[in-house]
PDB file of N, CA and C in Angstrom:
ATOM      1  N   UNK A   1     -13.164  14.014   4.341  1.00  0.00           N
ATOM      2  CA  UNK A   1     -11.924  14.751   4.469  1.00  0.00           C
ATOM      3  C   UNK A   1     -10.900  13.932   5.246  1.00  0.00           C
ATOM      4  N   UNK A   2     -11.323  13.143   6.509  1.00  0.00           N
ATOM      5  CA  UNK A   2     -10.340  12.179   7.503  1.00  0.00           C
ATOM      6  C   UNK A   2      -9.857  11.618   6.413  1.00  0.00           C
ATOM      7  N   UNK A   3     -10.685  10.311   5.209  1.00  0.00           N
ATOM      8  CA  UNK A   3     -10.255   9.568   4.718  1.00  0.00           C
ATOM      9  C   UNK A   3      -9.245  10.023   3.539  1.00  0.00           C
ATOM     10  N   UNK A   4      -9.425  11.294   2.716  1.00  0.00           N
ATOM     11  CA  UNK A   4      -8.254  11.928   2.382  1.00  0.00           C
ATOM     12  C   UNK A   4      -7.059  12.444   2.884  1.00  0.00           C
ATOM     13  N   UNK A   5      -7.395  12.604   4.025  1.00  0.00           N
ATOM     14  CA  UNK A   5      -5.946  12.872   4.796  1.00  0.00           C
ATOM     15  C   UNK A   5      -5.011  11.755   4.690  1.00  0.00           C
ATOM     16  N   UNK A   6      -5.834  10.472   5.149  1.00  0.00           N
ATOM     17  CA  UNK A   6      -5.591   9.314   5.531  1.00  0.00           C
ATOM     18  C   UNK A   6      -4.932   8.561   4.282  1.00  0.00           C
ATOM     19  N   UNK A   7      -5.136   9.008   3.162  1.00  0.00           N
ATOM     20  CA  UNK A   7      -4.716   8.502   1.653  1.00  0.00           C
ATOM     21  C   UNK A   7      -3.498   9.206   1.356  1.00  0.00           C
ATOM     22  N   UNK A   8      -3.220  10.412   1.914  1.00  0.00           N
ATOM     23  CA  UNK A   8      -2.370  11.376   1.680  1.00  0.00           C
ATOM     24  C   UNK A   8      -1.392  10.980   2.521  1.00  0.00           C
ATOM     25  N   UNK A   9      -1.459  10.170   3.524  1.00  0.00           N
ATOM     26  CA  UNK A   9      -0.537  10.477   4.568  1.00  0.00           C
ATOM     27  C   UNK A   9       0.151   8.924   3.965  1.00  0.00           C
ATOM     28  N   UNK A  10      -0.429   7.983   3.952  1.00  0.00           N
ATOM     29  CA  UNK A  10      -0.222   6.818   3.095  1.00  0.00           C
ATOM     30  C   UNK A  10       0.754   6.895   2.370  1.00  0.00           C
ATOM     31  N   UNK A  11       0.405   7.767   1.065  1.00  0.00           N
ATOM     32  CA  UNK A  11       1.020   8.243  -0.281  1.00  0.00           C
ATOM     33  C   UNK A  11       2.273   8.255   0.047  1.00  0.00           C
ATOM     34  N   UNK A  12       2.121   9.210   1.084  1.00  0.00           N
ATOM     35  CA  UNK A  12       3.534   9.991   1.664  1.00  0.00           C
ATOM     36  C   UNK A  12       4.555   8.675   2.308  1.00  0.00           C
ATOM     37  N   UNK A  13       4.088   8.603   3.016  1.00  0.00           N
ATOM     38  CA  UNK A  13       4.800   7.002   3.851  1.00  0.00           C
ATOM     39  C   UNK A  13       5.355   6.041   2.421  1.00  0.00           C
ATOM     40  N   UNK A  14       4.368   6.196   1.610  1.00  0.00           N
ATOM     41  CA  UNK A  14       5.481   5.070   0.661  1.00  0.00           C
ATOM     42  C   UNK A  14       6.090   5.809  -0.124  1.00  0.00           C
ATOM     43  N   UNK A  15       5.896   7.319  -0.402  1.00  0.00           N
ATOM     44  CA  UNK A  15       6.882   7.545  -1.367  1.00  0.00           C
ATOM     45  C   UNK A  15       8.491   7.914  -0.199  1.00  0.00           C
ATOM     46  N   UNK A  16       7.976   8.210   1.020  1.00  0.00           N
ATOM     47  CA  UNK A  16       9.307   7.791   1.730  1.00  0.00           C
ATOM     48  C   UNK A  16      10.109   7.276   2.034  1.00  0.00           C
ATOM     49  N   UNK A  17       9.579   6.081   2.362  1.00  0.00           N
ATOM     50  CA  UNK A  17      10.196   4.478   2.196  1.00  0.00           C
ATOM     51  C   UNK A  17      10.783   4.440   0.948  1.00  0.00           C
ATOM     52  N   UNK A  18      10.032   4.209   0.041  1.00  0.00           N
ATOM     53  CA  UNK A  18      10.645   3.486  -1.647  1.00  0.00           C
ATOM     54  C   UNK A  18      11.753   4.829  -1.863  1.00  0.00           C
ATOM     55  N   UNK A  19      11.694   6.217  -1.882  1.00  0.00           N
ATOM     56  CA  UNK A  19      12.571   7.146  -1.965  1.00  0.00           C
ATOM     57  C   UNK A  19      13.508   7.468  -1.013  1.00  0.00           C
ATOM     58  N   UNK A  20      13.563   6.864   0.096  1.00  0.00           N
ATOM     59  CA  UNK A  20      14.592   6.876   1.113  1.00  0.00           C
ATOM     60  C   UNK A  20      15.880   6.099   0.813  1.00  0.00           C
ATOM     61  N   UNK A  21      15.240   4.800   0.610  1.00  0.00           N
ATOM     62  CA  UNK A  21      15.799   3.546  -0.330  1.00  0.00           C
ATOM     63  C   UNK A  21      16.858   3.521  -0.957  1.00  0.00           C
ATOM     64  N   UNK A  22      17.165   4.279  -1.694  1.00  0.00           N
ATOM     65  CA  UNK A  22      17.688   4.525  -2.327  1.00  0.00           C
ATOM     66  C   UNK A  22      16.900   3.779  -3.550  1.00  0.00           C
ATOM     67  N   UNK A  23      18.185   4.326  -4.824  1.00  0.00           N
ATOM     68  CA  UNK A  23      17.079   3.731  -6.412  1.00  0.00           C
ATOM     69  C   UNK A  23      17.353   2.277  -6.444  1.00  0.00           C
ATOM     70  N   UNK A  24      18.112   1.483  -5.760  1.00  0.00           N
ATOM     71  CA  UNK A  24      17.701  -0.336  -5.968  1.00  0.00           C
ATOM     72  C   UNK A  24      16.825  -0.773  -5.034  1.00  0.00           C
ATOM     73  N   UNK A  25      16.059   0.076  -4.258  1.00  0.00           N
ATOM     74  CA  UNK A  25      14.996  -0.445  -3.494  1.00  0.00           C
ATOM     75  C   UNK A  25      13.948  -1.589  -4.031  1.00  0.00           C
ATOM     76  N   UNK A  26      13.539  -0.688  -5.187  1.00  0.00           N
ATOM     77  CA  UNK A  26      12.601  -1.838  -5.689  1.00  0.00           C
ATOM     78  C   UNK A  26      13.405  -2.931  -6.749  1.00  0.00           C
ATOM     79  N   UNK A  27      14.436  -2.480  -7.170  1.00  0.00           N
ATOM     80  CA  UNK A  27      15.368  -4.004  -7.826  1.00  0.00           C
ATOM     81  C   UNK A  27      15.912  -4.817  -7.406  1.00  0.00           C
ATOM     82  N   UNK A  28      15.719  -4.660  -5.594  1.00  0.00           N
ATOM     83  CA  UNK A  28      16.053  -5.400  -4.587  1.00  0.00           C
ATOM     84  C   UNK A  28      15.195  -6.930  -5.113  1.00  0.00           C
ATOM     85  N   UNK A  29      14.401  -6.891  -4.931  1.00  0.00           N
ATOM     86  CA  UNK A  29      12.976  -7.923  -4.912  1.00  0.00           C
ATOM     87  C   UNK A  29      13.517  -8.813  -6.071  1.00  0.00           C
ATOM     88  N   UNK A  30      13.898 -10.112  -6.013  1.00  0.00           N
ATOM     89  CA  UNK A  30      14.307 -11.015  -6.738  1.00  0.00           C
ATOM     90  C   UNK A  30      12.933 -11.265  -7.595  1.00  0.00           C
ATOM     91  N   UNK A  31      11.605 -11.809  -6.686  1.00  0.00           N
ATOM     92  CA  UNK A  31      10.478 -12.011  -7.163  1.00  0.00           C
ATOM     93  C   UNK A  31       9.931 -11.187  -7.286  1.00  0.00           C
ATOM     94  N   UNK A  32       8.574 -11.316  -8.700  1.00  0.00           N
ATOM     95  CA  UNK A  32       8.217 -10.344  -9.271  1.00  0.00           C
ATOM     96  C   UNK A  32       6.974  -9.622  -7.998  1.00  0.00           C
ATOM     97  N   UNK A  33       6.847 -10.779  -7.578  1.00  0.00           N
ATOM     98  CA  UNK A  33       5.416 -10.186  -6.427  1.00  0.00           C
ATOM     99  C   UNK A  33       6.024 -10.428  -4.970  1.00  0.00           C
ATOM    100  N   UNK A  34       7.087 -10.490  -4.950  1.00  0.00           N
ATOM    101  CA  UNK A  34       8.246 -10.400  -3.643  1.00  0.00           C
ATOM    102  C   UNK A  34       7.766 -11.689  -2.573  1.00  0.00           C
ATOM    103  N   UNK A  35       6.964 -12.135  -3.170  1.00  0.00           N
ATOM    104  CA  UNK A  35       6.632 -13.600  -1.836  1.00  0.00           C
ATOM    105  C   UNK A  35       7.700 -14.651  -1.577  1.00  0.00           C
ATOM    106  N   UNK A  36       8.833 -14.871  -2.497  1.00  0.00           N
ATOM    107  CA  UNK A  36       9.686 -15.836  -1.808  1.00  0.00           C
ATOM    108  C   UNK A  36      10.562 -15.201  -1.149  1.00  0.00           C
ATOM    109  N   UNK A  37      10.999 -13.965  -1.023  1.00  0.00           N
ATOM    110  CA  UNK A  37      11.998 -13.296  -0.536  1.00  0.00           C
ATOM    111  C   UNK A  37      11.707 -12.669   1.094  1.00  0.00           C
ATOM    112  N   UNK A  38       9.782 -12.713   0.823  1.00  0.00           N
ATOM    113  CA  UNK A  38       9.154 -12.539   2.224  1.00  0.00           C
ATOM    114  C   UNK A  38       9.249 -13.629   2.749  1.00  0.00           C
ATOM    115  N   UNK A  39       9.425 -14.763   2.364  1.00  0.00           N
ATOM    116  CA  UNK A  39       8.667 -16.319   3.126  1.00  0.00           C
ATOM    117  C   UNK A  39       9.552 -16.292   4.472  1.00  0.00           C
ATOM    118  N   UNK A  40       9.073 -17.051   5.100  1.00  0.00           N
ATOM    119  CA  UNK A  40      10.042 -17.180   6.596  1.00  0.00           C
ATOM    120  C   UNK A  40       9.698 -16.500   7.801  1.00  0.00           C
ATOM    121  N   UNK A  41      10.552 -16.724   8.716  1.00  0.00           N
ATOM    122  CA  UNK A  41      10.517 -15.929   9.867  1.00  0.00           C
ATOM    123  C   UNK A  41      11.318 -14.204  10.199  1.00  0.00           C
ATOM    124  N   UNK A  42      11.031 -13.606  10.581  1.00  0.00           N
ATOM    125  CA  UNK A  42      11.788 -12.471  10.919  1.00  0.00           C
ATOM    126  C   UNK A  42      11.767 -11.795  12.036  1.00  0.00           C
ATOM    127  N   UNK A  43      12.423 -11.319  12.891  1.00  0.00           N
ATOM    128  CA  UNK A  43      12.577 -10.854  14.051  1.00  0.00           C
ATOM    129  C   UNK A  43      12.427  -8.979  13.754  1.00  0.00           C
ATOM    130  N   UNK A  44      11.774  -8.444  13.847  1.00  0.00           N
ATOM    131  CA  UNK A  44      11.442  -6.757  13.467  1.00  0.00           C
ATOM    132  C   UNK A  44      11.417  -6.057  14.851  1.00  0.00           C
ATOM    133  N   UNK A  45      12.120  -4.883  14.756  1.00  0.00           N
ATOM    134  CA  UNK A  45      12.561  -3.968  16.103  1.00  0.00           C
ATOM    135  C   UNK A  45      11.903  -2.389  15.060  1.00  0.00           C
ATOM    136  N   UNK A  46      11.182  -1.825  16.476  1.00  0.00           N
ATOM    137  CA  UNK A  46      10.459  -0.374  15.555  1.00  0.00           C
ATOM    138  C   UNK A  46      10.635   0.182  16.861  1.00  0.00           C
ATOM    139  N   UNK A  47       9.808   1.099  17.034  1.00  0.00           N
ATOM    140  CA  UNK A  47       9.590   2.145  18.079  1.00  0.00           C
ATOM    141  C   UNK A  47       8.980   1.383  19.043  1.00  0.00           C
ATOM    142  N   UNK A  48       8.190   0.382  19.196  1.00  0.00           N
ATOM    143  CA  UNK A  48       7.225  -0.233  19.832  1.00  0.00           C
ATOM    144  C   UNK A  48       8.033  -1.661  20.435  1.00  0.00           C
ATOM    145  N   UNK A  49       9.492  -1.925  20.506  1.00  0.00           N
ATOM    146  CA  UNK A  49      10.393  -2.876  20.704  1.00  0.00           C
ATOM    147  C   UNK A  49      10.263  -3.801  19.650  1.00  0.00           C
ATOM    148  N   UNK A  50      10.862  -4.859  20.162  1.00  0.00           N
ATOM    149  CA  UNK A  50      10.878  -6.463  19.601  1.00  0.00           C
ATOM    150  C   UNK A  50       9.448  -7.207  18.959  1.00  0.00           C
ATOM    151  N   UNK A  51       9.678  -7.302  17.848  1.00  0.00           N
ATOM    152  CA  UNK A  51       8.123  -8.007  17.396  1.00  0.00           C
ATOM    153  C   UNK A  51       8.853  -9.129  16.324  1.00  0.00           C
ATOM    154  N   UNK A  52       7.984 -10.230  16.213  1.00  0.00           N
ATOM    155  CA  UNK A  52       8.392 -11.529  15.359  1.00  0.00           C
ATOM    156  C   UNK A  52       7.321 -11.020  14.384  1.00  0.00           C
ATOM    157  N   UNK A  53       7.799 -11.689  13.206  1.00  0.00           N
ATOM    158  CA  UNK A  53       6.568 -11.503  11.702  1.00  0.00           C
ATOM    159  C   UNK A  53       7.074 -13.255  10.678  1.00  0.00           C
ATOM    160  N   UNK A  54       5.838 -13.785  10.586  1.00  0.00           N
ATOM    161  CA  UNK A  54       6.246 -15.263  10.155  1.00  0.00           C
ATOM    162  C   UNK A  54       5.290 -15.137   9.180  1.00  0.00           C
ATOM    163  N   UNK A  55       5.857 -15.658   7.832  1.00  0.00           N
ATOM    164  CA  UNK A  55       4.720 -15.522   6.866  1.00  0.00           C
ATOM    165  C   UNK A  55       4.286 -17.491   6.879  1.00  0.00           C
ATOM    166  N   UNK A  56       3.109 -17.738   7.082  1.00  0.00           N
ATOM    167  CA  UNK A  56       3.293 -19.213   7.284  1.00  0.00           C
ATOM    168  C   UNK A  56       3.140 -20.043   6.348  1.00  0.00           C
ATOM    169  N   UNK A  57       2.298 -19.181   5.231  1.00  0.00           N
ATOM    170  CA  UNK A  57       2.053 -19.687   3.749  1.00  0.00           C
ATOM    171  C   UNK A  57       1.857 -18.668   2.521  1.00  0.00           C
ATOM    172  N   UNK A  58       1.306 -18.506   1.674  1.00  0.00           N
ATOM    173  CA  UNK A  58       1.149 -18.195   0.801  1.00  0.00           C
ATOM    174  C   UNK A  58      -0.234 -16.970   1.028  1.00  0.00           C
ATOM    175  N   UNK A  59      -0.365 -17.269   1.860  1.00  0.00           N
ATOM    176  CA  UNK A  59      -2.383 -17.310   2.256  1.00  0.00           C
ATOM    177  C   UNK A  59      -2.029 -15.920   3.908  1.00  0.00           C
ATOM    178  N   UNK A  60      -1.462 -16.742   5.050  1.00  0.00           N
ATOM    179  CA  UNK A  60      -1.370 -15.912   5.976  1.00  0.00           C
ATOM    180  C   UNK A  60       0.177 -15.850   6.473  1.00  0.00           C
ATOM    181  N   UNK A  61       0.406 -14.894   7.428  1.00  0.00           N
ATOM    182  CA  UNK A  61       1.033 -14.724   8.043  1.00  0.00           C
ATOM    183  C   UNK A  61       0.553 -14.331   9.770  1.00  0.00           C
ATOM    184  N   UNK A  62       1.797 -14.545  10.573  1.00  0.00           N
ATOM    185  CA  UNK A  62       1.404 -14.720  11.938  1.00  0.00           C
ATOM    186  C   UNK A  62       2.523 -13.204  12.454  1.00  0.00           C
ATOM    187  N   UNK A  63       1.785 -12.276  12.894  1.00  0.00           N
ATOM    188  CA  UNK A  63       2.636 -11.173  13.160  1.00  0.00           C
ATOM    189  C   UNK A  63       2.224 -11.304  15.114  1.00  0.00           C
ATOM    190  N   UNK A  64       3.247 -11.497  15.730  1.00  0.00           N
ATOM    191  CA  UNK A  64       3.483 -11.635  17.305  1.00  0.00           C
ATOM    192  C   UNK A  64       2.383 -12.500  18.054  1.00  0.00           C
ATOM    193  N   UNK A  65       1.860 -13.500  17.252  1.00  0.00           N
ATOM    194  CA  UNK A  65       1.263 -14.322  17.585  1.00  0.00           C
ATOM    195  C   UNK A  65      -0.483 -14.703  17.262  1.00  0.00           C
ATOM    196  N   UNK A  66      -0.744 -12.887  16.427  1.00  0.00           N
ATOM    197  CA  UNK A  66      -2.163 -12.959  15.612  1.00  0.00           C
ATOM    198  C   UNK A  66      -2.148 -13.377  14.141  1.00  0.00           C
ATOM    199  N   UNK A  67      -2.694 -14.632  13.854  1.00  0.00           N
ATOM    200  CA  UNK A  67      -2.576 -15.030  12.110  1.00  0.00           C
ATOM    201  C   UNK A  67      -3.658 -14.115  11.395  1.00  0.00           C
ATOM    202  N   UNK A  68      -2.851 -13.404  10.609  1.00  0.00           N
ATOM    203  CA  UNK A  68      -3.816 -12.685   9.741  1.00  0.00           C
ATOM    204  C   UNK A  68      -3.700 -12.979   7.960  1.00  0.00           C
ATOM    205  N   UNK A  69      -4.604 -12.979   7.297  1.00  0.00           N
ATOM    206  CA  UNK A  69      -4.705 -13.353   5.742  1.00  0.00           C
ATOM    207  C   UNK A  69      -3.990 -11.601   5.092  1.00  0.00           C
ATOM    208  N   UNK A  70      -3.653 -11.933   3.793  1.00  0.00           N
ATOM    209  CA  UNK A  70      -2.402 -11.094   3.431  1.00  0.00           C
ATOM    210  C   UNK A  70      -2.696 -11.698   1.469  1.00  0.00           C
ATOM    211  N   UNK A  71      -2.361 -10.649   0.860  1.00  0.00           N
ATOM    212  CA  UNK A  71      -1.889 -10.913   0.032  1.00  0.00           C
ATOM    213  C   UNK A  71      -0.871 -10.183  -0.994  1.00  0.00           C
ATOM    214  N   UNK A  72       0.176 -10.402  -1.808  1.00  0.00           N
ATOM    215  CA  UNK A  72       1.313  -9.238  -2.187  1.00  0.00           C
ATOM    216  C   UNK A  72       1.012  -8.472  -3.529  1.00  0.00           C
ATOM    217  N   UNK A  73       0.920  -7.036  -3.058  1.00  0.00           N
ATOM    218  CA  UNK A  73       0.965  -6.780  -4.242  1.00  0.00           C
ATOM    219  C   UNK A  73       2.008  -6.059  -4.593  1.00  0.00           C
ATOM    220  N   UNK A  74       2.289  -5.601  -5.740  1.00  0.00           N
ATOM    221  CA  UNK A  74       3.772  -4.217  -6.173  1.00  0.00           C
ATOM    222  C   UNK A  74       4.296  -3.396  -4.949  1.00  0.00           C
ATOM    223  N   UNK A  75       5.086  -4.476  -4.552  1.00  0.00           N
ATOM    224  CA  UNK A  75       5.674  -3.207  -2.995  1.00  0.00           C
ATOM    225  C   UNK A  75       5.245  -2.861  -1.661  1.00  0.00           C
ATOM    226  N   UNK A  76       4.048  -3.971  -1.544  1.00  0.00           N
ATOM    227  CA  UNK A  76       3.387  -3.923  -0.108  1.00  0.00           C
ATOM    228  C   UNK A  76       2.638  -5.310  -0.014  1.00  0.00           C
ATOM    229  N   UNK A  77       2.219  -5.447   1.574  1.00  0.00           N
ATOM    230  CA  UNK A  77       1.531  -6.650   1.660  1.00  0.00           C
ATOM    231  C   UNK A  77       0.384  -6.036   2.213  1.00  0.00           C
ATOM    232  N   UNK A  78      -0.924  -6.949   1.275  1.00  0.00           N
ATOM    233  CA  UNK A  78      -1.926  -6.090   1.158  1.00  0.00           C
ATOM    234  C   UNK A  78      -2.643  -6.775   2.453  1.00  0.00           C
ATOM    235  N   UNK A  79      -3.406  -6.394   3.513  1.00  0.00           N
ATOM    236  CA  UNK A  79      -4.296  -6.531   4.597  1.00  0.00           C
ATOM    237  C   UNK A  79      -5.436  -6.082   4.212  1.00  0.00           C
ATOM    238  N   UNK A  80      -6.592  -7.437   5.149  1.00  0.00           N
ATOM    239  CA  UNK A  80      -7.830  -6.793   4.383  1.00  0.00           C
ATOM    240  C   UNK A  80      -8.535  -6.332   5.776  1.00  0.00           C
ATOM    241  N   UNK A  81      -8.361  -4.958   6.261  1.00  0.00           N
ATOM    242  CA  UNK A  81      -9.007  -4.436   7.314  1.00  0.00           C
ATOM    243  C   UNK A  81     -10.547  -4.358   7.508  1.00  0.00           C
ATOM    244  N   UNK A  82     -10.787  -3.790   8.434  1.00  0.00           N
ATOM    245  CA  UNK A  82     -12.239  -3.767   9.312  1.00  0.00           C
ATOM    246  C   UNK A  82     -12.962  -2.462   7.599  1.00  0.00           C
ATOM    247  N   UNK A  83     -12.329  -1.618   6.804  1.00  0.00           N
ATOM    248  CA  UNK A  83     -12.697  -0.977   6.236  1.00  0.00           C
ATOM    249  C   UNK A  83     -12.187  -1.172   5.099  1.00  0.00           C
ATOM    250  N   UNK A  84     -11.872  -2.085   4.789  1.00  0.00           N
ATOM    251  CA  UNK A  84     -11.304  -2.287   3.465  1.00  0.00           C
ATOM    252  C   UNK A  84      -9.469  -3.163   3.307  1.00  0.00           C
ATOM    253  N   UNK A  85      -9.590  -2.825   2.056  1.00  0.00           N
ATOM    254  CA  UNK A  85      -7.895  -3.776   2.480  1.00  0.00           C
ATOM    255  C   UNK A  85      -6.736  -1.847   2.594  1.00  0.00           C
ATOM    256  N   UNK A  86      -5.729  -2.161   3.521  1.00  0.00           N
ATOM    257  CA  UNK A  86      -4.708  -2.175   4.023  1.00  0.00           C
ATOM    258  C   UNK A  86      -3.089  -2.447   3.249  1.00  0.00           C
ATOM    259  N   UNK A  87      -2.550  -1.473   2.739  1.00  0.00           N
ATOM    260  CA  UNK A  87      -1.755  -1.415   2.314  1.00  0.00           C
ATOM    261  C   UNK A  87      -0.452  -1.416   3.147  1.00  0.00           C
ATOM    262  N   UNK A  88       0.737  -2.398   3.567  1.00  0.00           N
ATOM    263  CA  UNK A  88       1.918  -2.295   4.383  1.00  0.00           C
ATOM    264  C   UNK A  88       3.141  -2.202   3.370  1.00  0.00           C
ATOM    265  N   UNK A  89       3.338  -0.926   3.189  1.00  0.00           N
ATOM    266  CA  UNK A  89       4.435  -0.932   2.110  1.00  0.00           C
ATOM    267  C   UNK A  89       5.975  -1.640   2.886  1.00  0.00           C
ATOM    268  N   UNK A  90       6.644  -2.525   1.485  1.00  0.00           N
ATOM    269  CA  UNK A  90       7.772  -2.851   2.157  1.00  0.00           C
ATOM    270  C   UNK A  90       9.073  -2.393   1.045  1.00  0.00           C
ATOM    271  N   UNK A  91      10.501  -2.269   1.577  1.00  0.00           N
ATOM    272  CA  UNK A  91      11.470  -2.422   0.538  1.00  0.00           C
ATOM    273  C   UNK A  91      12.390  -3.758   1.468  1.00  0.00           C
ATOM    274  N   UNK A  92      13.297  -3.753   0.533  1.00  0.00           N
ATOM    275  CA  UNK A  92      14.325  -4.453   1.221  1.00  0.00           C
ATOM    276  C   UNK A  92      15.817  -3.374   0.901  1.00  0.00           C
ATOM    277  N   UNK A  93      16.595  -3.585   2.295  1.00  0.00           N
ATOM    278  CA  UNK A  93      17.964  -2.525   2.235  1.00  0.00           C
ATOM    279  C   UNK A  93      18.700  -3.868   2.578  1.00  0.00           C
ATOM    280  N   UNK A  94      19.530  -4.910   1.319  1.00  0.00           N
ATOM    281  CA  UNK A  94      20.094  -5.553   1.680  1.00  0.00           C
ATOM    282  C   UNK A  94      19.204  -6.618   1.628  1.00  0.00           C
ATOM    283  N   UNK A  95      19.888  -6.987   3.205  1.00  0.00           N
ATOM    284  CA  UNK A  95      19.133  -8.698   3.594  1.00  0.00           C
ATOM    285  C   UNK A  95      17.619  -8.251   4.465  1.00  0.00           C
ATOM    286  N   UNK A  96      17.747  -6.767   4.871  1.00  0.00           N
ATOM    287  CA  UNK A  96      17.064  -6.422   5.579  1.00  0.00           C
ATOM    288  C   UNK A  96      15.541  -6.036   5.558  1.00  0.00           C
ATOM    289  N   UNK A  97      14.349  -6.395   5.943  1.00  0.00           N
ATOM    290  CA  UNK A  97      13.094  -6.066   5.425  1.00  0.00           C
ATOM    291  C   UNK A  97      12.395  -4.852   6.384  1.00  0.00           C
ATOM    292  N   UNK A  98      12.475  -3.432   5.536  1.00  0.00           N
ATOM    293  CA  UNK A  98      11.730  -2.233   6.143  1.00  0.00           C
ATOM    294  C   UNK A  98      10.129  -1.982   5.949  1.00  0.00           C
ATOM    295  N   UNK A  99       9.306  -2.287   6.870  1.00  0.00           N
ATOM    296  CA  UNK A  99       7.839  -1.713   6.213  1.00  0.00           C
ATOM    297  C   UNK A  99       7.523  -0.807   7.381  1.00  0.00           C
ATOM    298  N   UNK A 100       6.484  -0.129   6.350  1.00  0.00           N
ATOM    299  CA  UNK A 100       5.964   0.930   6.702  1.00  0.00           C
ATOM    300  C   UNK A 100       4.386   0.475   6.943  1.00  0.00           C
ATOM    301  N   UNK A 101       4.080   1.071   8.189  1.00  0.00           N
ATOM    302  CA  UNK A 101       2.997   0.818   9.160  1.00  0.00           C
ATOM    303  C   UNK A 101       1.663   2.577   8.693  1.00  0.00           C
ATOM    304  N   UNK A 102       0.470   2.519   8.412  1.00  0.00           N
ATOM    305  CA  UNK A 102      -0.385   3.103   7.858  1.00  0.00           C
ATOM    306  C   UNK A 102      -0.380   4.416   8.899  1.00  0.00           C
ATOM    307  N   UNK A 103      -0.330   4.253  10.078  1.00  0.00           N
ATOM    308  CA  UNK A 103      -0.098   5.413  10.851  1.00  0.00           C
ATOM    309  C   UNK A 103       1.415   6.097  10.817  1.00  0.00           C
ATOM    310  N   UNK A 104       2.149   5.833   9.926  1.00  0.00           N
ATOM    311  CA  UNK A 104       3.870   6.436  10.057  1.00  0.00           C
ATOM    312  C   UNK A 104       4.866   5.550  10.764  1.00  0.00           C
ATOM    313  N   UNK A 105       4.823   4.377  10.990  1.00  0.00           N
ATOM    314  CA  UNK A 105       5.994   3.999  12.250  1.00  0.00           C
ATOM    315  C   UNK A 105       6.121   2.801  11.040  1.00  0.00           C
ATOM    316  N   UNK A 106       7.663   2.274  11.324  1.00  0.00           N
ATOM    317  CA  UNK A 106       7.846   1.551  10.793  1.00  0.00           C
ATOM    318  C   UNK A 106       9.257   0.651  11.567  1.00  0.00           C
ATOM    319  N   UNK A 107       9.149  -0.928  10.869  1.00  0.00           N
ATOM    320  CA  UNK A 107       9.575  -1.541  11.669  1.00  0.00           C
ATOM    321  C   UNK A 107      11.185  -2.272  10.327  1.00  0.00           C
ATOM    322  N   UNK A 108      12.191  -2.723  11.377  1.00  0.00           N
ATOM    323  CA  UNK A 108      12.997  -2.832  10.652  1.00  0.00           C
ATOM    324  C   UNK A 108      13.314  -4.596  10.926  1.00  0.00           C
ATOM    325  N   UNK A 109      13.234  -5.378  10.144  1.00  0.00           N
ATOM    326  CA  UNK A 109      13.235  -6.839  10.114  1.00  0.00           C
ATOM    327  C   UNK A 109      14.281  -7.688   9.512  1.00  0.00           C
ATOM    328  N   UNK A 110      15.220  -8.705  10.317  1.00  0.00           N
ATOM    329  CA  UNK A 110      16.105  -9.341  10.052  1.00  0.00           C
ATOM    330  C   UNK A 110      15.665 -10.873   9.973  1.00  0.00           C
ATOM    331  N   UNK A 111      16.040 -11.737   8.796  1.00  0.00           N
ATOM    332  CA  UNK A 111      15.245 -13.120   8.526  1.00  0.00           C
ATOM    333  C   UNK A 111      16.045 -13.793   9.740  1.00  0.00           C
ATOM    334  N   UNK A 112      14.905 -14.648  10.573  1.00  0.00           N
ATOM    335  CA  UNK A 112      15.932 -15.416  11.525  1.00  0.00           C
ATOM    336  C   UNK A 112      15.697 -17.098  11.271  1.00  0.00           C
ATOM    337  N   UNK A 113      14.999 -16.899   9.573  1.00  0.00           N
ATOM    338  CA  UNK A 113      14.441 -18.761   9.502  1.00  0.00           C
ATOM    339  C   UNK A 113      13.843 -18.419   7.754  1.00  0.00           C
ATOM    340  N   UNK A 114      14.204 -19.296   6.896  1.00  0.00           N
ATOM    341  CA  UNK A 114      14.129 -19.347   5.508  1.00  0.00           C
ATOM    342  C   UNK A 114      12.418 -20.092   6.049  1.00  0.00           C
ATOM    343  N   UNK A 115      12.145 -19.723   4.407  1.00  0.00           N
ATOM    344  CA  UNK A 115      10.295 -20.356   4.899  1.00  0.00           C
ATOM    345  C   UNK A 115      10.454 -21.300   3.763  1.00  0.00           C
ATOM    346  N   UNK A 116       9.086 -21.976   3.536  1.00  0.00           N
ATOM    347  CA  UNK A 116       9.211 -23.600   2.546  1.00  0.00           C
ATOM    348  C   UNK A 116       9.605 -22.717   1.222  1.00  0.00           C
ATOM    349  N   UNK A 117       9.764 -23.514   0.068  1.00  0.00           N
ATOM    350  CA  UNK A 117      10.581 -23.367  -1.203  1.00  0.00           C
ATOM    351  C   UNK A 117       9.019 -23.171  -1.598  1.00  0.00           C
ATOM    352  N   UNK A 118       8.955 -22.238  -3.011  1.00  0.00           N
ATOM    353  CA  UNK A 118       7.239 -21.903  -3.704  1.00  0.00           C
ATOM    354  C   UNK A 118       7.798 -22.635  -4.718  1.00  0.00           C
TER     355      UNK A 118
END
């Protein structure tokens, strides 16, 4: 029953995000699997203050100084947790990168560094 809640509450979080969005949320994404538009550095401010998010390759990214493996799928960057993989839904508003965090909080991210060319 936890883990249905836990799917439900998910659900909800991205149909909030992507429907908050407005409707070019997802026609935002130049790339089809959004990885060059993620590449780089970004400076992200949420409820929890100031946090950096650096994607460093293709493979990982370094979020406030822990490198963790990642991979993209349709609208989120997938994490492979202690129980499975981890869904971080993202849109873009603009230049701006919004994701949504599995417990409800979400962080709002400005590029402060282009990443290598794919």
């Amino acid at each position: 029953m936890k883990q249905l809640c836990k799917l439900l509450v998910a659900g909800g979080i991205f149909h909030a995000v992507i429907f908050s969005a407005g409707s070019g949320a997802l026609a935002a994404t130049k790339y089809s699997d959004g990885s060059q538009k993620l590449s780089g550095s970004w400076e992200c401010r949420g409820a929890a203050g100031q946090t950096m998010l650096k994607f460093v390759d293709d493979e990982f990214f370094d979020y406030n100084g822990e490198q963790t493996t990642f991979t993209i799928v349709p609208g989120a960057i997938r994490v492979q947790g202690p129980y499975g993989p981890v869904n971080y839904y993202y849109v873009f508003r603009g230049d701006t990168l919004v994701i949504a965090f599995p417990d409800g909080s979400r962080i709002s991210c400005s590029k402060i560094a282009e990443g290598p060319a794919r």
